[in-house]
Protein backbone atom coordinates (compact mmCIF):
# COMPACT_ATOMS: atom_id res chain seq x y z
CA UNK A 1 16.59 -25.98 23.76
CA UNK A 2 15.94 -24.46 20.09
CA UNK A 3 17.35 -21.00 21.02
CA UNK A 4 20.40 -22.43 23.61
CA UNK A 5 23.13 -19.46 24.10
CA UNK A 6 21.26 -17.04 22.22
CA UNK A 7 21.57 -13.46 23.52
CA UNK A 8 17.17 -11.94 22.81
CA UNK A 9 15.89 -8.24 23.06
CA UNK A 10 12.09 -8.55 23.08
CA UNK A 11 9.75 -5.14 22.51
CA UNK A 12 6.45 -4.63 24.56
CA UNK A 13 7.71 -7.62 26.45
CA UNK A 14 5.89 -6.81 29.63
CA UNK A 15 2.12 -7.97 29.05
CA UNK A 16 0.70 -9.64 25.99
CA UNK A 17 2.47 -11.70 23.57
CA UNK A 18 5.47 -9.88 24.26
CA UNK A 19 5.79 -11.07 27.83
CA UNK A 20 4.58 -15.12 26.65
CA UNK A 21 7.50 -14.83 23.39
CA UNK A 22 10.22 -13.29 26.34
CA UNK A 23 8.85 -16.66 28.49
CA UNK A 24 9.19 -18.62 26.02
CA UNK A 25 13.08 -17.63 24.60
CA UNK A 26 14.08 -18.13 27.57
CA UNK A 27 12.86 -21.51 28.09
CA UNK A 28 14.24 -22.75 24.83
CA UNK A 29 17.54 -21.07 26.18
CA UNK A 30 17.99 -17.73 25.32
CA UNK A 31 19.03 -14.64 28.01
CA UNK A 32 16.33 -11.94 27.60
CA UNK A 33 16.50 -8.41 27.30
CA UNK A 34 12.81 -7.60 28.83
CA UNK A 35 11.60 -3.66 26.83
CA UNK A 36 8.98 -2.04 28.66
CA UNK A 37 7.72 1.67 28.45
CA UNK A 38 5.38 1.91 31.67
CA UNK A 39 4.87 -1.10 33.37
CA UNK A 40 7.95 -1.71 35.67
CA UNK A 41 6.15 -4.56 37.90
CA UNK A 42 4.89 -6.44 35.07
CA UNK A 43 8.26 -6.61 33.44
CA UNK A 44 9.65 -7.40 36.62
CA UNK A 45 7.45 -10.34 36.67
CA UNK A 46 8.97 -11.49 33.57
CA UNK A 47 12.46 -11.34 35.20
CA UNK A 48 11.64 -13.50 37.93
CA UNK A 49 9.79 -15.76 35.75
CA UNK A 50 12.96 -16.37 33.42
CA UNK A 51 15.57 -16.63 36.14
CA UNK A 52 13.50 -19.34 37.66
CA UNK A 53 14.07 -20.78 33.67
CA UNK A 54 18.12 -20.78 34.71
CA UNK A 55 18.51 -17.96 32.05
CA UNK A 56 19.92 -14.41 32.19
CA UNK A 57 16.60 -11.38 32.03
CA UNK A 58 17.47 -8.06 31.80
CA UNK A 59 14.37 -5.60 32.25
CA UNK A 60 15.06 -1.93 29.95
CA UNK A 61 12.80 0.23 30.06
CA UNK A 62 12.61 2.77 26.80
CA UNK A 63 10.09 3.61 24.46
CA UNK A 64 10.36 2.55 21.18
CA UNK A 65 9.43 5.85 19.27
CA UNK A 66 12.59 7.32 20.47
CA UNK A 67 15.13 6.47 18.53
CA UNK A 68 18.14 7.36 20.75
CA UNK A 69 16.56 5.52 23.61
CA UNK A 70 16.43 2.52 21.56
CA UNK A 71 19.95 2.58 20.24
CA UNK A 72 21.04 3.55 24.32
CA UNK A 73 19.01 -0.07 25.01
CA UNK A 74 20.25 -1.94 22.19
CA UNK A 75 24.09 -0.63 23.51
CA UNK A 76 22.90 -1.41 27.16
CA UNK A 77 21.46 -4.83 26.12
CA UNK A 78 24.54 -5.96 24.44
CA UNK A 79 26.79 -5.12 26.71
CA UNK A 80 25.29 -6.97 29.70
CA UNK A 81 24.25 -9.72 27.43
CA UNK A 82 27.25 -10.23 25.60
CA UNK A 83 25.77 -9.65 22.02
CA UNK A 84 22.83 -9.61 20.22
CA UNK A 85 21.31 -12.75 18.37
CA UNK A 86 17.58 -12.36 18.08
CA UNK A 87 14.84 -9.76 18.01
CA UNK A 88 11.59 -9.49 18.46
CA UNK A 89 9.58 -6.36 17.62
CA UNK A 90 6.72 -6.58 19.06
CA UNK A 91 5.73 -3.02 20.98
CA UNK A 92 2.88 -1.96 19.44
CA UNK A 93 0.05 0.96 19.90
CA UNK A 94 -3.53 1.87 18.90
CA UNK A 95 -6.20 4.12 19.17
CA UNK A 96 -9.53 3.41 17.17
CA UNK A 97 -11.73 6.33 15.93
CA UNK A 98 -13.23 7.01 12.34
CA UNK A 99 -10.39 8.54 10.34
CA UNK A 100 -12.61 11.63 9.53
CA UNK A 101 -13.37 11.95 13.83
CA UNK A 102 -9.48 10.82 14.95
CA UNK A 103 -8.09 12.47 17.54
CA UNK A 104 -4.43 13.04 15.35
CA UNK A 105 -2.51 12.71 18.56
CA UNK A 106 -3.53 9.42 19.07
CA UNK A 107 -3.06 8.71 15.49
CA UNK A 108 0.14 10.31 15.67
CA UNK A 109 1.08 7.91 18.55
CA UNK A 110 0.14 4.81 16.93
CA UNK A 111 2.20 5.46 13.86
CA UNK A 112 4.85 6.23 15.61
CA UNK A 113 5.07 3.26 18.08
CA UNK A 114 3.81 0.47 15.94
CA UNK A 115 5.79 1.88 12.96
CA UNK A 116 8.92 3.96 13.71
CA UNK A 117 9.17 2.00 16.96
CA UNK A 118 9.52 -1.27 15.10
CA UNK A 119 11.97 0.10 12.25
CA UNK A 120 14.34 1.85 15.51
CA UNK A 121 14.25 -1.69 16.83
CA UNK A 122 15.29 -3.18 13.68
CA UNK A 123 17.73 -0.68 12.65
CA UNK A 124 19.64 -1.05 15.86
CA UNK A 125 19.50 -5.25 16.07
CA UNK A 126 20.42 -5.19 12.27
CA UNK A 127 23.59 -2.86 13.25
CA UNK A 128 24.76 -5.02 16.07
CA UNK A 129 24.20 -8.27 13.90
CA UNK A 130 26.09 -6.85 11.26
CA UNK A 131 28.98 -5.65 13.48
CA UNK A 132 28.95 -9.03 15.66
CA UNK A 133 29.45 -11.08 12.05
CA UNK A 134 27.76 -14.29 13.46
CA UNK A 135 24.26 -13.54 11.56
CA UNK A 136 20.97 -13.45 13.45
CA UNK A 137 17.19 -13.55 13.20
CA UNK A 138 14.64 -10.85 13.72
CA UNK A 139 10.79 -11.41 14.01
CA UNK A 140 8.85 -8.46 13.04
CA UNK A 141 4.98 -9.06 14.93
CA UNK A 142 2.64 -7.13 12.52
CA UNK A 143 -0.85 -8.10 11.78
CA UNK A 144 -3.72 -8.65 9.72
CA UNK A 145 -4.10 -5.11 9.91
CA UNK A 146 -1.86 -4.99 7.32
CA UNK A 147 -4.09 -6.72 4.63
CA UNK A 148 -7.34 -6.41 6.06
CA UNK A 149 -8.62 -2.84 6.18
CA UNK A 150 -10.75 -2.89 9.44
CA UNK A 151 -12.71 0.53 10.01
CA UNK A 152 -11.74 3.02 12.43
CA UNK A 153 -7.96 1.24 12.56
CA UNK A 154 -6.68 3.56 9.65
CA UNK A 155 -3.29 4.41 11.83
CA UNK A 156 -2.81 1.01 12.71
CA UNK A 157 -3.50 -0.68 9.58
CA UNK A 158 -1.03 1.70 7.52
CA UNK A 159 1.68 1.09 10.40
CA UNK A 160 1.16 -2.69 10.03
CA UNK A 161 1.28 -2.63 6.12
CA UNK A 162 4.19 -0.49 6.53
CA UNK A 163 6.19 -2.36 8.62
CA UNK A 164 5.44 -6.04 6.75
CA UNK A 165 7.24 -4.34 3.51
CA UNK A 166 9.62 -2.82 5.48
CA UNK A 167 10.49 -6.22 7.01
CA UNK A 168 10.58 -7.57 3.40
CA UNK A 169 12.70 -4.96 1.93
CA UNK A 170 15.42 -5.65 5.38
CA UNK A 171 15.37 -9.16 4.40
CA UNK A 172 17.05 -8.75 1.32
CA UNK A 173 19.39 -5.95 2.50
CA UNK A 174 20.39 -8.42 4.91
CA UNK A 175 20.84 -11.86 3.31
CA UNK A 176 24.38 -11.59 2.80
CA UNK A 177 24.82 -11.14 6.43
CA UNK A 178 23.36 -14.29 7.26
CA UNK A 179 20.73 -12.18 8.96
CA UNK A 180 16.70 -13.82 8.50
CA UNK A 181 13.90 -11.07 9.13
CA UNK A 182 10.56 -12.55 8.98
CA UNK A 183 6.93 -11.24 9.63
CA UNK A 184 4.32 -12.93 12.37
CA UNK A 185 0.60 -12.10 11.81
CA UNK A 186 -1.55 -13.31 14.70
CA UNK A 187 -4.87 -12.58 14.71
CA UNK A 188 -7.21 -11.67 17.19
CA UNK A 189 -5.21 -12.77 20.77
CA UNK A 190 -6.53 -12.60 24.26
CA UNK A 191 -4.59 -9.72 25.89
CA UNK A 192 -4.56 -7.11 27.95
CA UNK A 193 -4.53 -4.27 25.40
CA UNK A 194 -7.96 -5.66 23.89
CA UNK A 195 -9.30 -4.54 27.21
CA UNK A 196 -8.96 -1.07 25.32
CA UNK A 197 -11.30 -1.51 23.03
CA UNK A 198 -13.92 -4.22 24.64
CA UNK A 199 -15.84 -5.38 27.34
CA UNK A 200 -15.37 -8.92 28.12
CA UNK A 201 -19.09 -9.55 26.99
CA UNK A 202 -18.24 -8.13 23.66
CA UNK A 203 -14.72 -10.19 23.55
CA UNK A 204 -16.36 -13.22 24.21
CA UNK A 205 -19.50 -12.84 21.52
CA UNK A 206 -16.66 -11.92 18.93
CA UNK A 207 -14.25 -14.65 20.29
CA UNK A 208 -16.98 -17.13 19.16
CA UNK A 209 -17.68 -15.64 16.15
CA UNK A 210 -14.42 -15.86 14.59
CA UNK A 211 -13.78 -18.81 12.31
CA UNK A 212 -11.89 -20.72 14.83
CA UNK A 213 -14.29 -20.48 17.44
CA UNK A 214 -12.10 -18.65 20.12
CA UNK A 215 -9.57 -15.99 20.59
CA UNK A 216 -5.72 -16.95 20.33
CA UNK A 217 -3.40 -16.95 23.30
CA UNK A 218 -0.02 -14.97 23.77
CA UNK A 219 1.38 -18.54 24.33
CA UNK A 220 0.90 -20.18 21.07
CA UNK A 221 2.11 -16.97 19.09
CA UNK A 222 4.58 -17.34 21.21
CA UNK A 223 5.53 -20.60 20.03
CA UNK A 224 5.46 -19.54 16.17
CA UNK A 225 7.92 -16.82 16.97
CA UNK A 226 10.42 -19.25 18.83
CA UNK A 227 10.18 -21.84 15.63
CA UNK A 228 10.39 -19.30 13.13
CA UNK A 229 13.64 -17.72 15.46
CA UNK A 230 15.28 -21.24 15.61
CA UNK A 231 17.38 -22.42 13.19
CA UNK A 232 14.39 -25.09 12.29
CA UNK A 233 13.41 -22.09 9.81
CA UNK A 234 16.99 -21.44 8.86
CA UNK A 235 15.45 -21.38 5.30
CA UNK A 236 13.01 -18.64 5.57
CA UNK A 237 13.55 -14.93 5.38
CA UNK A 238 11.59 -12.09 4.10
CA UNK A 239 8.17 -14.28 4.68
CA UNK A 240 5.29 -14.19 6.71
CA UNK A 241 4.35 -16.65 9.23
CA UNK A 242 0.50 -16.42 9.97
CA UNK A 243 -1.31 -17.54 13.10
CA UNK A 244 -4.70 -16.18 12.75
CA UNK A 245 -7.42 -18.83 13.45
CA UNK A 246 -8.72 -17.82 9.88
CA UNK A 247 -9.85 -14.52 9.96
CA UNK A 248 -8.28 -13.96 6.88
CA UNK A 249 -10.44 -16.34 5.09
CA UNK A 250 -13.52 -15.21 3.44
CA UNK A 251 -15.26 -17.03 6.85
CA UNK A 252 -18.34 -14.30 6.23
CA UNK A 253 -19.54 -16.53 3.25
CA UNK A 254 -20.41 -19.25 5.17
CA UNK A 255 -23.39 -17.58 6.77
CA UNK A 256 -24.65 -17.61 3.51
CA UNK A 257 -25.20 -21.61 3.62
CA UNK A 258 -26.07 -21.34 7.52
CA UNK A 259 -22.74 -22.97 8.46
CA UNK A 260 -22.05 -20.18 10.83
């Protein structure tokens, strides 16, 4: 029981990695504050799912590019909680088209979920935090989008690289309150929202492709985010945690010497 007493909000925590890292607070003791934008049932699956954990789930739904909705839920969240000790942003968005062919709505969108949506989220946990004077810790999902400059990704790659400085830069603006913001990269996890982009012949050709052999699951970044939460990484602020099966690597020279 890592996270015992803690008071959660967790982003995008109806499907995905969201839902597995809400799970997954909650089992290492935490009350949840469940964010969803348009999937109700899903995040009431969650709800069930941590009650039957013995802890406290409280489903909001808001999107995260508005900022006043986020402060209302951070307010909301607090209240019924009775603070506010960790956060995970983790709501997220994407379209994929050439840059030169994108649609700029949908590019629009994704810059403002995956990047305004994550500061509004931080803003607001940092402000409670701050106010509550017991310190805190605040994960920050991003990506290897954020290094890696995969074609027709160009909104989602500059939101990721925007919000892993941007996680850096509240890290040290919020040392001296005792308050950790670190970064999680996973790579490429088996979720729902890859459904977007794939069929599941093409997921599982890629999946085997990759230098680990197979996709991630929402479960194990789920269990980075809990350890880097915990006080077990009480240490480490303004890093970033990776949990990408190596796709960072330079894995494509190996074909060279018929190893893959």
């Amino acid at each position: 029981m890592k996270l015992a007493g803690r008071k959660a909000i967790v982003t995008g925590a109806s499907r995905g990695i969201g839902r597995a890292c809400a799970i997954a607070l909650a089992r290492e003791g935490a009350d949840v504050a469940v964010n969803y934008r348009s999937h109700p049932e899903e995040a009431d699956e969650v709800r069930r799912e941590i009650e039957k954990l013995g802890r406290k789930a409280l489903p909001v739904q808001a999107d995260v590019a508005d900022l006043a909705a986020v402060d209302a839920m951070f307010d909301h969240a607090a209240a019924e909680l009775g603070g506010i000790d960790l956060f995970v942003s983790n709501a997220a968005y994407s379209d994929r088209q050439l840059m030169i062919e994108a649609d700029m709505a949908g590019f629009r969108r994704t810059i403002d979920v995956t990047m305004w949506g994550a500061l509004h989220g931080l803003r607001a946990a940092a402000r409670h935090m701050v106010q509550q004077r017991q310190g805190g810790s605040i994960v920050i999902v991003s990506s290897p989008h954020a290094v890696i400059p995969i074609p027709t990704a160009m909104a989602y790659n500059m939101a990721k690289a925007a919000i892993d400085h941007m996680a850096r830069t509240a890290a040290i603006e919020l040392v001296t309150h005792r308050i950790r913001v670190n970064i999680v990269h996973p790579g490429w996890i088996d979720t729902p929202g890859e459904r977007k982009f794939f069929t599941e012949e093409q997921i599982e050709i890629g999946a085997k492709r990759l230098p680990w052999g197979r996709m991630g699951t929402p479960e194990e970044i789920a269990r980075g985010i809990v350890f880097v939460l915990s006080d077990d990484c009480d240490y480490m602020t303004g890093s970033t945690f990776s949990m990408e099966g190596g796709v960072s690597l330079p894995w494509w020279s190996n074909r060279a010497s018929g190893e893959m």
